[in-house]
Protein backbone atom coordinates (compact mmCIF):
# COMPACT_ATOMS: atom_id res chain seq x y z
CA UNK A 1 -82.68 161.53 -6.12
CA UNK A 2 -86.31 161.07 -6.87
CA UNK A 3 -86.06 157.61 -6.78
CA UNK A 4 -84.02 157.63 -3.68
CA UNK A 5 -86.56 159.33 -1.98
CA UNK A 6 -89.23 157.55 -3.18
CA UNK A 7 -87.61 153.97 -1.86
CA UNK A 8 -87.01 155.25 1.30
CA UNK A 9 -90.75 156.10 1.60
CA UNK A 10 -91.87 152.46 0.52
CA UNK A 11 -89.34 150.84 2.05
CA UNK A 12 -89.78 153.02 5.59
CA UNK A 13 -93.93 152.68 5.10
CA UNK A 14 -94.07 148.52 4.33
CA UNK A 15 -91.98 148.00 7.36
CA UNK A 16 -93.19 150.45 9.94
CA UNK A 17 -96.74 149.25 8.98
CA UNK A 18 -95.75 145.36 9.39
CA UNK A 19 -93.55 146.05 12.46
CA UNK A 20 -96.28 148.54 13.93
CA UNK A 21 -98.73 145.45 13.51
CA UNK A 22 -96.61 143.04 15.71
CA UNK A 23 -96.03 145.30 18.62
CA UNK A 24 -99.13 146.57 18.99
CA UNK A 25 -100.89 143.13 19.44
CA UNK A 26 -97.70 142.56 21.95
CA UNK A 27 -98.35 145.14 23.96
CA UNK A 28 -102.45 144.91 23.95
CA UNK A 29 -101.39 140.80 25.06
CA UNK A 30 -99.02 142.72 27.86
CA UNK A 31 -95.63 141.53 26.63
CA UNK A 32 -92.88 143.89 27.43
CA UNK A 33 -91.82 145.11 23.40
CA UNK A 34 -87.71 146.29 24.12
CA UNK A 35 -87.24 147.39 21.06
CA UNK A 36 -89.33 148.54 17.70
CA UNK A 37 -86.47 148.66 14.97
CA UNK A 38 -86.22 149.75 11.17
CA UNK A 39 -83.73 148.26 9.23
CA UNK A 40 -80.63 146.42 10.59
CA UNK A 41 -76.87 147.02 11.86
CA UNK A 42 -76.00 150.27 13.81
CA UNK A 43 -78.15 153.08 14.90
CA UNK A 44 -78.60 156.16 12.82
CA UNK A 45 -81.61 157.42 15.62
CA UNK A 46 -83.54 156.37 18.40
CA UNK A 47 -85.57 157.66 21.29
CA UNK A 48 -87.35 155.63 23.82
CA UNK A 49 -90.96 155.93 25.31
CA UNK A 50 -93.47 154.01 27.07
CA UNK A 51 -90.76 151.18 28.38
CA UNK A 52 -90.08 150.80 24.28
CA UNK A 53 -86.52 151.79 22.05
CA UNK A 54 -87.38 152.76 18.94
CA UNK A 55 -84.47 152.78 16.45
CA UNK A 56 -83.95 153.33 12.62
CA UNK A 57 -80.44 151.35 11.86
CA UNK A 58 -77.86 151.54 8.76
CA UNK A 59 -79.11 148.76 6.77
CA UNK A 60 -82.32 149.56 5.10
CA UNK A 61 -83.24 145.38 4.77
CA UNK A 62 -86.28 144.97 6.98
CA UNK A 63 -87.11 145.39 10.31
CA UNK A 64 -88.18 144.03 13.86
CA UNK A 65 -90.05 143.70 16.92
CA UNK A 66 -88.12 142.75 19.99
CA UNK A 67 -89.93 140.97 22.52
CA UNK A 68 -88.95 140.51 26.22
CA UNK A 69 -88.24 136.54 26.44
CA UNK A 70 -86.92 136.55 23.18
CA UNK A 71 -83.74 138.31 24.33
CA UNK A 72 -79.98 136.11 24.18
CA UNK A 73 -78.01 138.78 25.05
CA UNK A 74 -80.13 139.35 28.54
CA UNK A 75 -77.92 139.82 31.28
CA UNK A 76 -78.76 136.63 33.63
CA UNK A 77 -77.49 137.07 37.85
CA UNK A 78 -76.35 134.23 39.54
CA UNK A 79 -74.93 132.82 42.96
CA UNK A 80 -71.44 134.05 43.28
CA UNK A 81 -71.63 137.18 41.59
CA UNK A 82 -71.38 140.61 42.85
CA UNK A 83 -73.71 143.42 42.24
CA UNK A 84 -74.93 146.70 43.38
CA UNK A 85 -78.32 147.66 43.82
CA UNK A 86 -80.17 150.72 44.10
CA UNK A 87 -84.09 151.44 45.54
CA UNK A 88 -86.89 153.38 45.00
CA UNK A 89 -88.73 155.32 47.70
CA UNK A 90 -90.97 152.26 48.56
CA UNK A 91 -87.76 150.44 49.03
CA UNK A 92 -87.82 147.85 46.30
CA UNK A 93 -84.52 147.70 44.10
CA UNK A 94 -85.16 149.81 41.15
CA UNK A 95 -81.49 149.18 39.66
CA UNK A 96 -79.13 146.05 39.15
CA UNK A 97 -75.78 147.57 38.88
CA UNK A 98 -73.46 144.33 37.27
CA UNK A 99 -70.43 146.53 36.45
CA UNK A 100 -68.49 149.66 37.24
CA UNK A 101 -70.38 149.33 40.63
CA UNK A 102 -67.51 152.55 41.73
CA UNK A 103 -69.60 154.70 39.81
CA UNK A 104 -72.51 154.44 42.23
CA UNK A 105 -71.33 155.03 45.61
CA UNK A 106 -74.71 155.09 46.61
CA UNK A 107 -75.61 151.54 45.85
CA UNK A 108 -75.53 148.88 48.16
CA UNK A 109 -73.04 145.76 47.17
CA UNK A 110 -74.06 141.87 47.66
CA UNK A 111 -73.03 139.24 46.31
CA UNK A 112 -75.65 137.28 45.53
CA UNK A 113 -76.82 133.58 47.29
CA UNK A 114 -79.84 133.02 45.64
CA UNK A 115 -82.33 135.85 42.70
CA UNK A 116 -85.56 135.20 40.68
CA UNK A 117 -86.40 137.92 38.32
CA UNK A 118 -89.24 135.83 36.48
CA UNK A 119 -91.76 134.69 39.38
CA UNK A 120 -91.01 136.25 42.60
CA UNK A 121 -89.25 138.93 42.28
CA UNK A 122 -86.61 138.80 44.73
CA UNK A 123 -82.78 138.80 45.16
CA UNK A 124 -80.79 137.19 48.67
CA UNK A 125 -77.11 137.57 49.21
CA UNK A 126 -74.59 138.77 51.84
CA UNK A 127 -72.69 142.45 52.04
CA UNK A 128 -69.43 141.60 51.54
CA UNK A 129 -67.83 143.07 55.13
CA UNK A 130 -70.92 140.95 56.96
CA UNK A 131 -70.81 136.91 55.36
CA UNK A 132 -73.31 135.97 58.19
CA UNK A 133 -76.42 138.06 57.92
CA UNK A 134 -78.13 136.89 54.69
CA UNK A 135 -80.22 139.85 53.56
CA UNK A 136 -83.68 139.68 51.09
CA UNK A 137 -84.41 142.09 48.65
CA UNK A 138 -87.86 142.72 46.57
CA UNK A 139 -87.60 143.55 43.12
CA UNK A 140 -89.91 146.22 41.23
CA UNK A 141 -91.29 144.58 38.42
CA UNK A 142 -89.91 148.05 36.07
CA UNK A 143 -86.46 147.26 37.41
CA UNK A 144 -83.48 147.67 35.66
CA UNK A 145 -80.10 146.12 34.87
CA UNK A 146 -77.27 148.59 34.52
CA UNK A 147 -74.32 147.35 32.49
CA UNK A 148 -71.68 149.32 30.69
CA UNK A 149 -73.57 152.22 31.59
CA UNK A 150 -76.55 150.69 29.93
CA UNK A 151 -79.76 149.73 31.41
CA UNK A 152 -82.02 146.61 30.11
CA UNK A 153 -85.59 146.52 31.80
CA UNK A 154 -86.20 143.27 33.61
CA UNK A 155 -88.88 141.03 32.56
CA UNK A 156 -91.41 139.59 35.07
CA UNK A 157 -92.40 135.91 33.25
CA UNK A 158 -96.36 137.75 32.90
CA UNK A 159 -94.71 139.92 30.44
CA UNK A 160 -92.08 137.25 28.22
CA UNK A 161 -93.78 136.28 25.08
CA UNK A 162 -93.44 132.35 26.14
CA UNK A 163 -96.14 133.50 29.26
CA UNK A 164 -99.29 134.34 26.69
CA UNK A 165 -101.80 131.73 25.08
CA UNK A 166 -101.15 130.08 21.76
CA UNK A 167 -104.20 132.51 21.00
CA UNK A 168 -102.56 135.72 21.74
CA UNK A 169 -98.67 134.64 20.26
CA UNK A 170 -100.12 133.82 16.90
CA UNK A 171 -102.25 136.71 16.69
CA UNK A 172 -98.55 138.74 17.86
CA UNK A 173 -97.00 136.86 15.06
CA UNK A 174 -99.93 137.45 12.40
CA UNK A 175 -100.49 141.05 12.97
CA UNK A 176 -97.21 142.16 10.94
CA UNK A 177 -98.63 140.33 7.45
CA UNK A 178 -102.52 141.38 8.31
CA UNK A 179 -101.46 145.16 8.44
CA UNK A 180 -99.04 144.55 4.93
CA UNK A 181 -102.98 143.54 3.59
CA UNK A 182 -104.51 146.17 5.53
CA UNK A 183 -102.31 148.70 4.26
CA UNK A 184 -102.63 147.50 0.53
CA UNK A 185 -106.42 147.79 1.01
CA UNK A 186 -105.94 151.42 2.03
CA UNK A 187 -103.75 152.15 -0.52
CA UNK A 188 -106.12 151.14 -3.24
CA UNK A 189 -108.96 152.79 -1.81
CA UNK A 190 -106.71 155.84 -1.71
CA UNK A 191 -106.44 155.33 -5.32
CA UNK A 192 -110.24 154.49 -6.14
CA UNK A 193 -110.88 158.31 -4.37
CA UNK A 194 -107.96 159.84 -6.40
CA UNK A 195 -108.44 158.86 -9.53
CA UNK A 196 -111.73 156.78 -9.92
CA UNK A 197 -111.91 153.00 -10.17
CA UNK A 198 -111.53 150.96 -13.69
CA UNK A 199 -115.26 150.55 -15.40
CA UNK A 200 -115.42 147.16 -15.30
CA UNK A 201 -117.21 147.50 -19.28
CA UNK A 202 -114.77 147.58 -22.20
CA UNK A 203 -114.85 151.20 -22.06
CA UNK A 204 -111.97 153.20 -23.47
CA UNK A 205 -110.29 155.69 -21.08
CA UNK A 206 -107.36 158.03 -22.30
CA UNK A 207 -105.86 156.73 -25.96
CA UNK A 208 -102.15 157.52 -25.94
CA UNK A 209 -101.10 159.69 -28.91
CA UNK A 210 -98.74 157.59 -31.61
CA UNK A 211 -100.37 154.21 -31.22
CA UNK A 212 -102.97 151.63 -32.84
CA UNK A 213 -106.03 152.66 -30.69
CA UNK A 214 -105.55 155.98 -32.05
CA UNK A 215 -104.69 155.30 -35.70
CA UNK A 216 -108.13 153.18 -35.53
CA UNK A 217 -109.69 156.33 -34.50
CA UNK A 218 -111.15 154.63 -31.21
CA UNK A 219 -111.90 157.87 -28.78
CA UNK A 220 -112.00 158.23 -24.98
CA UNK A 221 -115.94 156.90 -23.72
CA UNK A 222 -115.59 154.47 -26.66
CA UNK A 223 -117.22 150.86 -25.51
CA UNK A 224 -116.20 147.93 -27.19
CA UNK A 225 -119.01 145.92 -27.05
CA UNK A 226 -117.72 143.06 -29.92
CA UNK A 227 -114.43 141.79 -31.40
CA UNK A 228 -114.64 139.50 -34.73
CA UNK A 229 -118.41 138.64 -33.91
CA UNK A 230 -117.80 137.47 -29.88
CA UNK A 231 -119.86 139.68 -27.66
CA UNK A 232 -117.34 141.51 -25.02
CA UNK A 233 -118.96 142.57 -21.61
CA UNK A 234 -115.70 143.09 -19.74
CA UNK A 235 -112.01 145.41 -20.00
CA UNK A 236 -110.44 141.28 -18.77
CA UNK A 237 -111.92 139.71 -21.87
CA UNK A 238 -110.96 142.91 -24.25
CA UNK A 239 -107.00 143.51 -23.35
CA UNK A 240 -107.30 139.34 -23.47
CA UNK A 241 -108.17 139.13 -27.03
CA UNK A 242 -106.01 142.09 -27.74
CA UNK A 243 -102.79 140.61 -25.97
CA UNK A 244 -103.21 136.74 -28.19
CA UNK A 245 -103.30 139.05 -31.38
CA UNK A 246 -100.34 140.66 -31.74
CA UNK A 247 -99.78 142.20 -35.34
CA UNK A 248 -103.51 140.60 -36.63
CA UNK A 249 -106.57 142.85 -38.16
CA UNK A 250 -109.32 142.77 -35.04
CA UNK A 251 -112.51 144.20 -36.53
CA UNK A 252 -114.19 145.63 -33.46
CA UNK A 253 -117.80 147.03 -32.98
CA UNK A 254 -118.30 149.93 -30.43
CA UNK A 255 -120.79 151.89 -28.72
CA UNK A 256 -120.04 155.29 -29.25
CA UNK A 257 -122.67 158.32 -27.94
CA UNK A 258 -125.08 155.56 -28.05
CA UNK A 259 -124.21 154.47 -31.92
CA UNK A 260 -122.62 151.54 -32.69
CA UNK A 261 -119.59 151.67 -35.58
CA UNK A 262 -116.96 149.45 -37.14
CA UNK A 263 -113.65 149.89 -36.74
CA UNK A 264 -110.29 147.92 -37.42
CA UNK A 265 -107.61 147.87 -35.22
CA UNK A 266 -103.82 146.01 -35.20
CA UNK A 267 -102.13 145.50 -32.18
CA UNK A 268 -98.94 146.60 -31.91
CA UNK A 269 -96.45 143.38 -31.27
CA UNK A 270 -94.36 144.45 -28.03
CA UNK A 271 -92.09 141.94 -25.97
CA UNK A 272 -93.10 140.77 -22.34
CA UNK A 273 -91.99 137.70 -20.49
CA UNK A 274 -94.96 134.94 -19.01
CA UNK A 275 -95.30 133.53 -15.41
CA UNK A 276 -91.96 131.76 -15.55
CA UNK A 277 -90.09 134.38 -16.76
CA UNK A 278 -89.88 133.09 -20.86
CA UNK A 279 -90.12 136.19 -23.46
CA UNK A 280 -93.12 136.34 -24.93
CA UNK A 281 -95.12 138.37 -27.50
CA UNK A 282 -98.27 140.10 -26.88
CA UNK A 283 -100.70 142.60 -28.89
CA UNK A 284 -100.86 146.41 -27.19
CA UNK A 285 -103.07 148.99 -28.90
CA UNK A 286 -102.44 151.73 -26.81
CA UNK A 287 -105.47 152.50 -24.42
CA UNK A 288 -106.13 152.73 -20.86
CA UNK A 289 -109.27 151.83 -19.32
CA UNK A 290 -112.06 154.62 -18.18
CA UNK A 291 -112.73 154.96 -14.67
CA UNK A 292 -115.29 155.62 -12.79
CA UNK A 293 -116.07 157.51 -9.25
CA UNK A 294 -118.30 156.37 -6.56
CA UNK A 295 -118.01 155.32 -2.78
CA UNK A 296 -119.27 152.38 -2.93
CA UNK A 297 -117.00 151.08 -6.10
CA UNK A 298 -114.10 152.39 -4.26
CA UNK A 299 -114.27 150.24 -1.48
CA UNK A 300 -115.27 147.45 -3.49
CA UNK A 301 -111.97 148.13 -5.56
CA UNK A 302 -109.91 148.40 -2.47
CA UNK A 303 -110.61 144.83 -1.32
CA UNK A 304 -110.59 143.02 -4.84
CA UNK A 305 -107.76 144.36 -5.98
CA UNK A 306 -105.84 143.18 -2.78
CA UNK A 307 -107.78 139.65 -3.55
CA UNK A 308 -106.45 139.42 -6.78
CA UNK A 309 -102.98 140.45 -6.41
CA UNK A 310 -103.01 138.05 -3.59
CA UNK A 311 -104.59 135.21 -5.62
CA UNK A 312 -101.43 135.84 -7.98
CA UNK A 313 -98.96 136.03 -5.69
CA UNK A 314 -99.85 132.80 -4.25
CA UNK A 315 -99.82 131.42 -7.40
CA UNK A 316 -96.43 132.47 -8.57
CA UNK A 317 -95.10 130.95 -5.39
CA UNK A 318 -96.74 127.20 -5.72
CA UNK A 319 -95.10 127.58 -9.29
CA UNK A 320 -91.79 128.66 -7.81
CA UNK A 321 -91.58 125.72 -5.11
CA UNK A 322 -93.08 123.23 -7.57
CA UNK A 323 -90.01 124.80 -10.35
CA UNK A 324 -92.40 125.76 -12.86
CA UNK A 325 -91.07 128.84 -12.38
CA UNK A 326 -86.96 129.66 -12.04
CA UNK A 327 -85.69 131.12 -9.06
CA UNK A 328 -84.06 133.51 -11.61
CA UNK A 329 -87.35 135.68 -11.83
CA UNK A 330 -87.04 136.60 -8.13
CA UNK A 331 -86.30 139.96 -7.23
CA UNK A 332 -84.43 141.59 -3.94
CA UNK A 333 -83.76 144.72 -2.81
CA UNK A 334 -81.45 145.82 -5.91
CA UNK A 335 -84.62 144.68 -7.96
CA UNK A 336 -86.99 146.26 -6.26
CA UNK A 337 -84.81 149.64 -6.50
CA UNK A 338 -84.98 149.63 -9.94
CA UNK A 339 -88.41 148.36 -10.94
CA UNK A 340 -89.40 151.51 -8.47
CA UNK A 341 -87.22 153.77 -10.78
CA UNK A 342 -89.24 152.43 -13.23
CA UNK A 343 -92.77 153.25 -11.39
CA UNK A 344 -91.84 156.81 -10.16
CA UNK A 345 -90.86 157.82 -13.84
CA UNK A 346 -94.85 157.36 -14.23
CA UNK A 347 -96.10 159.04 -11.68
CA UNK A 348 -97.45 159.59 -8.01
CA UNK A 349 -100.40 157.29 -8.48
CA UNK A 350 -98.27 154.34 -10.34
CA UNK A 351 -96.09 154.30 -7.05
CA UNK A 352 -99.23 154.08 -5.01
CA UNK A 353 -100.00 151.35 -6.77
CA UNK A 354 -96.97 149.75 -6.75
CA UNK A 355 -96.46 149.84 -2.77
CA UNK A 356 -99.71 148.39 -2.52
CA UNK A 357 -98.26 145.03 -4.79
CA UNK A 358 -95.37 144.91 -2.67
CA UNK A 359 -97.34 145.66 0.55
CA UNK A 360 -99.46 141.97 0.09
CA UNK A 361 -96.14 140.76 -1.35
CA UNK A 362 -94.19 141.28 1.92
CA UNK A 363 -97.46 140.14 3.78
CA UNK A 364 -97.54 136.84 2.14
CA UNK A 365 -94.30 135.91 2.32
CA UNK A 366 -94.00 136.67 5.64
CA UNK A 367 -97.32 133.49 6.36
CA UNK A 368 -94.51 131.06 4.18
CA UNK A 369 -93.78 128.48 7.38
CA UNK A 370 -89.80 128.83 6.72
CA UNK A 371 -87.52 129.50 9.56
CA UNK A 372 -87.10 133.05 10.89
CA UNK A 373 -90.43 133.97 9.25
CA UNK A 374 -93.66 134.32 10.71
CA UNK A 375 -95.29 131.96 9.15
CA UNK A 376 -92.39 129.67 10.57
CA UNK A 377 -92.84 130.98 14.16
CA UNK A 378 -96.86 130.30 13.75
CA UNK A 379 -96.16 126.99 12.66
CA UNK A 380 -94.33 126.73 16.34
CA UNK A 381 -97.34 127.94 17.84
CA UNK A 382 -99.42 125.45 16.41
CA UNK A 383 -97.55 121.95 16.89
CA UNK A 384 -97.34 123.12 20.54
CA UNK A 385 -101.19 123.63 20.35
CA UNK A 386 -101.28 119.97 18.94
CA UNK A 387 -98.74 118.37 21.32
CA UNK A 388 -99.88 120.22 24.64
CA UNK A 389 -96.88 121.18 25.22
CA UNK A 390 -93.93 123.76 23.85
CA UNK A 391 -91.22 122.58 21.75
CA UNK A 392 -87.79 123.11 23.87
CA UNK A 393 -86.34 126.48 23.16
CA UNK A 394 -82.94 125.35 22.07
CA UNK A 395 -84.34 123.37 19.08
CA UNK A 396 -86.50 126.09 18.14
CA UNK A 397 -83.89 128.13 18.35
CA UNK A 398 -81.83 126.07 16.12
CA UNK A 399 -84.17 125.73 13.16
CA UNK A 400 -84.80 129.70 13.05
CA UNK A 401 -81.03 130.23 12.77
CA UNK A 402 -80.93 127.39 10.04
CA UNK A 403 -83.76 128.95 8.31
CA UNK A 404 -82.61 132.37 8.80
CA UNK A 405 -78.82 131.49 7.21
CA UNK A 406 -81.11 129.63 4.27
CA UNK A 407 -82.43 132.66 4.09
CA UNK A 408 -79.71 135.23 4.27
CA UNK A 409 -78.00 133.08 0.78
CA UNK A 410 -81.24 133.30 -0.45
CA UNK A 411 -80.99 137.27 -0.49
CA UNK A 412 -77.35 136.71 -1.76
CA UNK A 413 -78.33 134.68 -5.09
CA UNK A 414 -81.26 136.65 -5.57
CA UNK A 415 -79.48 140.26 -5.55
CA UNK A 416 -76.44 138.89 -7.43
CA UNK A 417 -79.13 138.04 -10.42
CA UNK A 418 -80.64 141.86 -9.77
CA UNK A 419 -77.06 143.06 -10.26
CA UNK A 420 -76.46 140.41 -13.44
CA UNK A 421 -79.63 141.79 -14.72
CA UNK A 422 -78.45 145.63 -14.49
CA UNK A 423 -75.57 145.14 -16.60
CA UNK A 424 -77.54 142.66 -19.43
């Protein structure tokens, strides 16, 4: 149950930050956000406020941002069709009744000659005893359309997402991943307060009990300051050393209370698997690194550790798409589950940690320009910048639902291995 909670709360955090990040930049650009969503499928709860829905759904597998213009189920009036309308007190229509007009006897029925809802605001049309006397209508611009008892707020053009500069729809677009590296950042400097930052010195921390650091006799404060006669200044180039030496004699000098003494130490050979997902065999004595408390350090630590995770990250993907690395070492959702079972078994801190990784994880491959991503929709953004001119909506459209199919086998192969990997 533990775990269970503990997803929820990473899963619910990552995606409420990176769909917070979107609709906020949409609404400071003035774009009319419909709906602010967590996870797909049906509702389990919503509420709406300030013009917005805001819904948690069944499927806990992402989340989104819907943006007025970006909207194929809109209900669309034209010539011919009969409607009902209802005003406000400064006599603009305030409702756009398309079906089961009987339940407002109040409304007034037209059917309609001639309606823009993007530009000008306005709907023409005849009552249906009078065919002669064409009658004009203004629109409020927080009109609605009522169908099936449901109403859908119209969208002026000013306030579609196609209306803004290429400026403000990429920055719309880029906001989700920048808060996934925002967050991670905060995370980590949430850590750095907590519990200190690593000393970046080869300085011993807490020796587990039962292992070759403390057979050796190393101690907590213990600096390792040389390993077979190569001078060691950092923790990188001491769990280096330690990790190519699995099962060999390292005769190590340390600074200890200001002394320095001998001591020998063996690595204990434990299994691990390399970039592309071979097993491998590396040295572990046992020993995790001191930290160290100060403000400064901490928000230092907060911004290089995101820099370094994302330096990795980036890597491992170059290897993927170049197939250095096997698609078989990618993880989905069933992964992810259990890797956090994993993490929470270690501790409040560890999961911290761990939804900070997967925080610039979901933020990077978000900027990947594949269809249905954001990095995809940026891309967009920027060959219309280049041509001067939009790419037609329709084959736009079509490549996102390409991409987003790719994508949706993608998540298929990816949590079959998960489940294959389970029952190894």
């Amino acid at each position: 149950m533990t775990t269970v909670l503990a997803f929820i709360f990473m899963f619910g955090l990552l995606v409420f930050v990176h769909e917070w990040g979107h609709m906020i930049f949409a609404k400071r650009a003035g774009m009319l956000v419909r709906e602010f969503a967590i996870g797909f499928g049906p509702k389990v709860l919503s509420f709406t406020r300030n013009e917005t829905l805001y819904t948690i759904r069944l499927i806990p597998a992402g989340g989104y941002v819907r943006v007025a213009g970006e909207d194929p189920e809109i209900i669309e009036i034209k010539p011919g069709h009969h409607i009902a309308l209802t005003f406000n007190r400064e006599g603009k229509v305030d409702k756009i009744i398309v079906n089961n007009k009987s339940k407002y006897p109040e409304a007034r029925v037209i059917e309609v000659e001639q309606v823009d809802l993007d530009h000008q605001l306005f709907i023409e049309g005849y009552e249906l005893d009078d065919d002669e006397t064409k009658l004009r209508f203004e629109v409020d611009r927080k009109a609605f359309f009522v169908m099936d008892e449901k109403e859908t707020q119209i969208a002026p053009y000013d306030r579609q997402f196609a209306s803004k500069t290429a400026g403000q729809r990429a920055m719309q677009l880029f906001a989700g991943p920048l808060m996934n590296f925002i967050l991670a950042i905060v995370l980590f400097i949430i850590l750095g307060l907590v519990q200190g930052v690593p000393a970046e010195e080869a300085k011993m921390g807490e020796i587990l009990p039962d292992t070759a650091a403390e057979e050796a006799g190393l101690m907590a404060n213990d600096e390792v300051i040389e390993i077979e006669g190569n001078s060691i200044s950092t923790w990188q180039e001491f769990t280096s050393i330690v990790q190519q030496n699995p099962g060999e004699e390292l005769n190590m000098t340390i600074l200890r209370d200001g002394q320095e003494e001998s001591v020998t130490v063996i690595p204990e050979e434990v299994e691990a698997v390399d970039q592309k997902g071979e097993p491998i065999s590396i040295g572990k004595i046992g020993v995790y690194a001191a930290y160290e408390k100060s403000i400064l350090g901490t928000l230092q630590y907060g911004f290089q550790q995101t820099y370094e995770i994302t330096k990795l990250v980036i890597t491992n993907l170059l290897m993927l798409i170049t197939g250095q690395i096997p698609i078989d070492v990618l993880s989905g959702p069933v992964g992810i589950y259990d890797a956090t079972d994993q993490v929470v078994q270690t501790g409040f801190m560890s999961l911290i940690m761990w939804t900070a990784m997967l925080s610039v994880n979901l933020g990077i491959v978000n900027l990947v320009p594949l269809p249905a991503l954001d990095g995809g929709r940026l891309l967009f953004v920027g060959i219309e910048k280049l041509r001067g001119k939009p790419i037609p909506p329709e084959k736009e459209g079509i490549f996102h639902f390409v991409g987003f199919a790719f994508l949706m086998l993608l998540m298929l192969v990816v949590t079959w291995n998960d489940i294959q990997r389970l029952f190894l």
